[in-house]
Protein backbone atom coordinates (compact mmCIF):
# COMPACT_ATOMS: atom_id res chain seq x y z
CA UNK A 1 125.59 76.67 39.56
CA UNK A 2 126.52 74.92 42.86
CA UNK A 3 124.39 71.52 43.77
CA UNK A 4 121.84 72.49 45.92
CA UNK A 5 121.95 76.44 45.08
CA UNK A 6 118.72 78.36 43.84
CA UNK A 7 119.80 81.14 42.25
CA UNK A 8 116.86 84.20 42.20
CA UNK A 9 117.07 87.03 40.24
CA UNK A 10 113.50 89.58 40.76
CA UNK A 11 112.85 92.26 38.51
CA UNK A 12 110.43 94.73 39.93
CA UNK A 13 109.73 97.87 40.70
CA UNK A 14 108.51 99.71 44.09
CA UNK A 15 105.37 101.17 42.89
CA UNK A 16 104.33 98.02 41.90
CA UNK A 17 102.25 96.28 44.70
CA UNK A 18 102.90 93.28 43.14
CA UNK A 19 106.05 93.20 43.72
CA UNK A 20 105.44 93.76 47.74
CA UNK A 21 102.81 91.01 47.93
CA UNK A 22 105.06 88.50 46.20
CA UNK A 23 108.24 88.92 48.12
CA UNK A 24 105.90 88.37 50.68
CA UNK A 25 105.32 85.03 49.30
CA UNK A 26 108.50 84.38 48.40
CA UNK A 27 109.84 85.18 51.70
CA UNK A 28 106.94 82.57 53.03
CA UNK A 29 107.87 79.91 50.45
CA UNK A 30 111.63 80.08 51.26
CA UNK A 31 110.64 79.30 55.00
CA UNK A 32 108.14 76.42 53.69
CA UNK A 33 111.16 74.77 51.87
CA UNK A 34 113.23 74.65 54.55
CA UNK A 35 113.18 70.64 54.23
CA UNK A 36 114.43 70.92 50.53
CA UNK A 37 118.38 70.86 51.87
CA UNK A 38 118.36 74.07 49.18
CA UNK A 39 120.64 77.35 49.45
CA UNK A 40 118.43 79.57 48.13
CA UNK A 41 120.03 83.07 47.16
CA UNK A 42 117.87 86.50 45.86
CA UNK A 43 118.92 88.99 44.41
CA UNK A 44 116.48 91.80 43.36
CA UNK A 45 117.09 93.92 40.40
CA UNK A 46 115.38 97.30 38.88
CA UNK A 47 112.40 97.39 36.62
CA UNK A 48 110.92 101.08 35.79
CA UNK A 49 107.43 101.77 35.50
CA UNK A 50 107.27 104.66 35.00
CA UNK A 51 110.93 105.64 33.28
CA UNK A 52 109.99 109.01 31.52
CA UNK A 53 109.05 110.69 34.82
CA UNK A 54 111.31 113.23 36.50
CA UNK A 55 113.23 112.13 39.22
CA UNK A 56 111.86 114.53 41.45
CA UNK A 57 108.00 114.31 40.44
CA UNK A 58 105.57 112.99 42.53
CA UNK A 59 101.82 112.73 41.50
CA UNK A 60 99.24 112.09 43.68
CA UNK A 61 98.63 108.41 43.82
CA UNK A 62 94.48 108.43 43.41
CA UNK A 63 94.54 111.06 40.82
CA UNK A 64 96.80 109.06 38.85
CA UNK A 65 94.61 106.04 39.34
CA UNK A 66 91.96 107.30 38.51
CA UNK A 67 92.53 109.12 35.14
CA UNK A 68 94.49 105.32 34.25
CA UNK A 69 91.48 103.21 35.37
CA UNK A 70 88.70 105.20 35.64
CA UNK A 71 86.59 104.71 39.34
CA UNK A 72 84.92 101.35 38.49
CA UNK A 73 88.26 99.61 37.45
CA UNK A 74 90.32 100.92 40.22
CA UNK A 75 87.70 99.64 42.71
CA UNK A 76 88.55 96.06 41.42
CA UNK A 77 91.93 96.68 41.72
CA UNK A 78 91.93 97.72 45.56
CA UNK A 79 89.37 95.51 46.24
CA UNK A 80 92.06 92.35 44.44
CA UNK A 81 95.34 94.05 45.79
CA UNK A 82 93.70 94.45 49.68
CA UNK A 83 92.21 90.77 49.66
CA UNK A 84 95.74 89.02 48.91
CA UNK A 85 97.87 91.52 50.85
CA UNK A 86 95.28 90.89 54.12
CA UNK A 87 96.27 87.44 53.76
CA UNK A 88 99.78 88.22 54.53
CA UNK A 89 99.32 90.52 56.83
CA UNK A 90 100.31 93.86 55.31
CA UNK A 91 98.72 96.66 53.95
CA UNK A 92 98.45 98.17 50.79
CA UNK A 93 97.35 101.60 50.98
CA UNK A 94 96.83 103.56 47.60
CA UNK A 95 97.04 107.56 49.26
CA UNK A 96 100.50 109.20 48.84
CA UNK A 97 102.43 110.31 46.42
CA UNK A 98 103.55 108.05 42.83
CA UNK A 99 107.29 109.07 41.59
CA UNK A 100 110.43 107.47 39.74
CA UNK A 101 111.86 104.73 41.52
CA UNK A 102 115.53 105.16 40.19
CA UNK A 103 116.86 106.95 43.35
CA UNK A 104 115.08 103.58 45.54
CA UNK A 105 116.52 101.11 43.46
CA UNK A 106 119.96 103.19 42.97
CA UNK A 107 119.92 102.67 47.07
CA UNK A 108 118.36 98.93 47.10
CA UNK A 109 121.65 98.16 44.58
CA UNK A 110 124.06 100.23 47.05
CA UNK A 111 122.82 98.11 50.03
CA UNK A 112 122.79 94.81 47.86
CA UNK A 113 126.83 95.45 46.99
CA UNK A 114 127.76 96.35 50.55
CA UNK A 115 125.70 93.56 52.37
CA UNK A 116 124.46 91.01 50.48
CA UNK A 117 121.05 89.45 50.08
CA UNK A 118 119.99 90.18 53.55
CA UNK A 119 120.54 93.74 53.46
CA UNK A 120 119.44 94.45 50.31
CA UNK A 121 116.27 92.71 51.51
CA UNK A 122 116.16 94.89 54.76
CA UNK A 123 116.06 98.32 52.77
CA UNK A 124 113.60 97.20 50.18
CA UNK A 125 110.97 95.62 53.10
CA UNK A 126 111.31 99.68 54.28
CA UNK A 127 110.95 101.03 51.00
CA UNK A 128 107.96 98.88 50.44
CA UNK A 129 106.30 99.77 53.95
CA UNK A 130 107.31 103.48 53.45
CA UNK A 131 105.64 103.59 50.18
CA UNK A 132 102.47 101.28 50.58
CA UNK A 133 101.44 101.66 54.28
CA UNK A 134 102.93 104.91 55.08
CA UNK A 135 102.25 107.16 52.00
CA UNK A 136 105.58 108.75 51.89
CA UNK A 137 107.84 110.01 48.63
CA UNK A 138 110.23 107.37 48.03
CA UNK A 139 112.05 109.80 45.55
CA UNK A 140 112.74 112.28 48.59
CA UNK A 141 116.83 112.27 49.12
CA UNK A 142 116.18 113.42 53.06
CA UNK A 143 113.77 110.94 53.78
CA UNK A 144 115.76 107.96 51.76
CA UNK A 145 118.87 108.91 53.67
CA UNK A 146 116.96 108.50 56.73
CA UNK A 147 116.08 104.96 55.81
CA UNK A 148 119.33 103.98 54.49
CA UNK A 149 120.69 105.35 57.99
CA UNK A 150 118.43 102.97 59.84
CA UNK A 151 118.54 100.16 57.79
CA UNK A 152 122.33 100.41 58.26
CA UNK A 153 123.79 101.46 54.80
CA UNK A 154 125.30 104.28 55.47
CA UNK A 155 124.77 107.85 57.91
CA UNK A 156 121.89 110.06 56.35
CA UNK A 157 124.87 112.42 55.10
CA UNK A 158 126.75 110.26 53.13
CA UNK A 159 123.46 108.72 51.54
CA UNK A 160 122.81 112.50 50.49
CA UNK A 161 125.86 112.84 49.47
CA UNK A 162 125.35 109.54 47.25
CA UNK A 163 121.96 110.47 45.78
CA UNK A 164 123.66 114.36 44.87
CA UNK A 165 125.54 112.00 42.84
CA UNK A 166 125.49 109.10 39.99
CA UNK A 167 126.68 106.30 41.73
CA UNK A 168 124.25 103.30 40.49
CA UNK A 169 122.71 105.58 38.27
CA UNK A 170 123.72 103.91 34.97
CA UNK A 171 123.69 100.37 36.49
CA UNK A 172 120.30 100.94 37.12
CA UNK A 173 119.33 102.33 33.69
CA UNK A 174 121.36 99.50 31.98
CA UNK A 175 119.69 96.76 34.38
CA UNK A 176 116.19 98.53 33.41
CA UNK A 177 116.67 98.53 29.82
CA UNK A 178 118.58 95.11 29.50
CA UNK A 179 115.22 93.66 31.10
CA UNK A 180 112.91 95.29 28.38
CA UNK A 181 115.25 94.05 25.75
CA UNK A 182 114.96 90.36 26.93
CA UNK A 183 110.89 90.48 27.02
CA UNK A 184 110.30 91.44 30.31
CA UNK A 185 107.19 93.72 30.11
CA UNK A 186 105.48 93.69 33.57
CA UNK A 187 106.46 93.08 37.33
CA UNK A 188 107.59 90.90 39.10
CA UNK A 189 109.58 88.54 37.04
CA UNK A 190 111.45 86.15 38.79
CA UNK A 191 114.51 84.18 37.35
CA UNK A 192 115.30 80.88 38.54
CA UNK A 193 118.99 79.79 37.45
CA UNK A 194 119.40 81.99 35.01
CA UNK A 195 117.01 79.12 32.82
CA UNK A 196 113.41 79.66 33.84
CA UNK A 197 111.20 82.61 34.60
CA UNK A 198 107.91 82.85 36.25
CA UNK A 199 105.38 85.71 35.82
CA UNK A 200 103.90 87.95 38.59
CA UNK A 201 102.49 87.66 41.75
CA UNK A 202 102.51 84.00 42.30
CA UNK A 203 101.61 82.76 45.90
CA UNK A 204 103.70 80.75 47.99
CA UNK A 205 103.08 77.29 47.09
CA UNK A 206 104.02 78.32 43.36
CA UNK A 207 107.43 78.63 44.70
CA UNK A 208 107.62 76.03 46.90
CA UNK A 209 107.06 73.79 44.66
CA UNK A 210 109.36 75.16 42.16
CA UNK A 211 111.95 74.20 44.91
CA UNK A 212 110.79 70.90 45.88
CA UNK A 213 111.00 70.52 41.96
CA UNK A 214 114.44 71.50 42.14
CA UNK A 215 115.77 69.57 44.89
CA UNK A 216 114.45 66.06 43.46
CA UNK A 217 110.91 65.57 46.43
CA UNK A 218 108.33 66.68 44.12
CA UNK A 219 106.16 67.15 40.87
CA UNK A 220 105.59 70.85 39.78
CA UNK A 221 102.14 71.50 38.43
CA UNK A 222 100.77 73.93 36.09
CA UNK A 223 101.70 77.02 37.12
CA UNK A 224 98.81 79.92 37.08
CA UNK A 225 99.45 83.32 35.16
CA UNK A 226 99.30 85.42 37.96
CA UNK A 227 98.55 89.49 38.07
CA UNK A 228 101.66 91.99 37.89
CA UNK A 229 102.19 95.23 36.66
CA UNK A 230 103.05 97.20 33.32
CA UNK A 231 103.46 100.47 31.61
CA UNK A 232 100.24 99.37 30.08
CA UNK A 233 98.91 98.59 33.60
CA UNK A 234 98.10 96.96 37.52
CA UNK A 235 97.40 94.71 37.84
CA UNK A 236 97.13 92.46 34.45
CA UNK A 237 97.21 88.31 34.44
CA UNK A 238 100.65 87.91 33.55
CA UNK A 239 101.57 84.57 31.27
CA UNK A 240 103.20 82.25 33.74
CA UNK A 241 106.16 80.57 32.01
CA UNK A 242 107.04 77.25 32.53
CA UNK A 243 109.60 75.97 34.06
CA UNK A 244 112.02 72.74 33.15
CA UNK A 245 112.67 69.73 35.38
């Protein structure tokens, strides 16, 4: 690793709100550490929830909610999941439709290879949107081809084209499955130098001062367990993991 170079890796998974809500926070935290003279580089990789679920299922978000957590429960959850995403200024919806993510992250890995960080980042902020605030199927090959086309991946065609066929497809499934084999059990799970991990949604100032940890200006605290999400369930207190000076 270069001096100076933060390395990210973030497992997650759309579905997960979770995973919105902290690359919001990350995305805040990364502006906050601007002063750290850090190159800070993210790279987001797949985590499925929900990996035994035909691609081209959907459920209906509430009724699945509701026969997991039962109506008392999943009022909590909203109620915990609406608080922290008002206080960055998105919103968390939980009407729509609930599907396999493999054809999104198959997509969020094409746009990662062809441009980087920031476009990778581009098509996952609409994926996120589409999915949370707008209600839509994520796991629809028309609709995904019209993000990819305005995110600027590739023309709605050839992202048909790509979803008709298995490009990604056993990345993906390898990436998935490598995660569960090294512990990871719930979302997100973000890798910091390939050393240290931390647990789910952690706010902001977690991460900043991670970094200011990192580049030699400050003392890192305690960090909180923070809630994420797992086959089991969302959101759950994750165990934060510590991480090294």
């Amino acid at each position: 690793m270069q001096p100076g170079v933060v390395s990210l890796v973030v497992i997650m998974d759309i579905t997960c709100p979770w995973c919105y809500i902290g690359q919001r926070e990350l995305q805040k935290a990364i502006k906050d550490a601007a002063d750290c003279d850090l190159t800070i580089k993210v790279e987001h990789r797949p985590f499925l929830l929900h990996p035994n679920m035909d691609e081209g299922k959907v459920i209906d978000k509430m009724t699945f909610y509701r026969e997991k957590f039962g109506e008392e429960k999943l009022a909590q959850i909203k109620q915990m999941v609406s608080a922290r995403a008002k206080e960055l200024g998105i919103e968390i919806g939980f009407e729509g439709w609930l599907c396999q993510t493999i054809r999104a992250h198959r997509l969020l890995r094409k746009a990662y290879m062809l441009g980087g960080q920031e476009l990778q980042e581009k098509v996952l902020e609409a994926i996120f949107y589409a999915y949370f605030t707008e209600g839509k199927n994520i796991a629809d090959i028309h609709f995904l081809g019209e993000l990819a086309e305005e995110a600027g991946v590739f023309s709605k065609d050839e992202a048909v084209e790509f979803f008709k066929s298995d490009e990604y497809r056993a990345e993906i499934e390898q990436m998935a499955n490598e995660a569960r084999k090294k512990g990871v059990s719930g979302v997100p799970f973000t890798i910091i130098n390939g050393r240290w991990a931390v647990s789910g949604g952690q706010t902001a100032d977690v991460y900043t001062q991670i970094f200011q940890k990192l580049a030699g200006k400050g003392p890192l605290h305690s960090i909180p367990a923070a809630p994420s999400c797992s086959d089991s369930g969302c959101p759950i207190a994750a165990a934060a993991a510590a991480v090294k000076s």
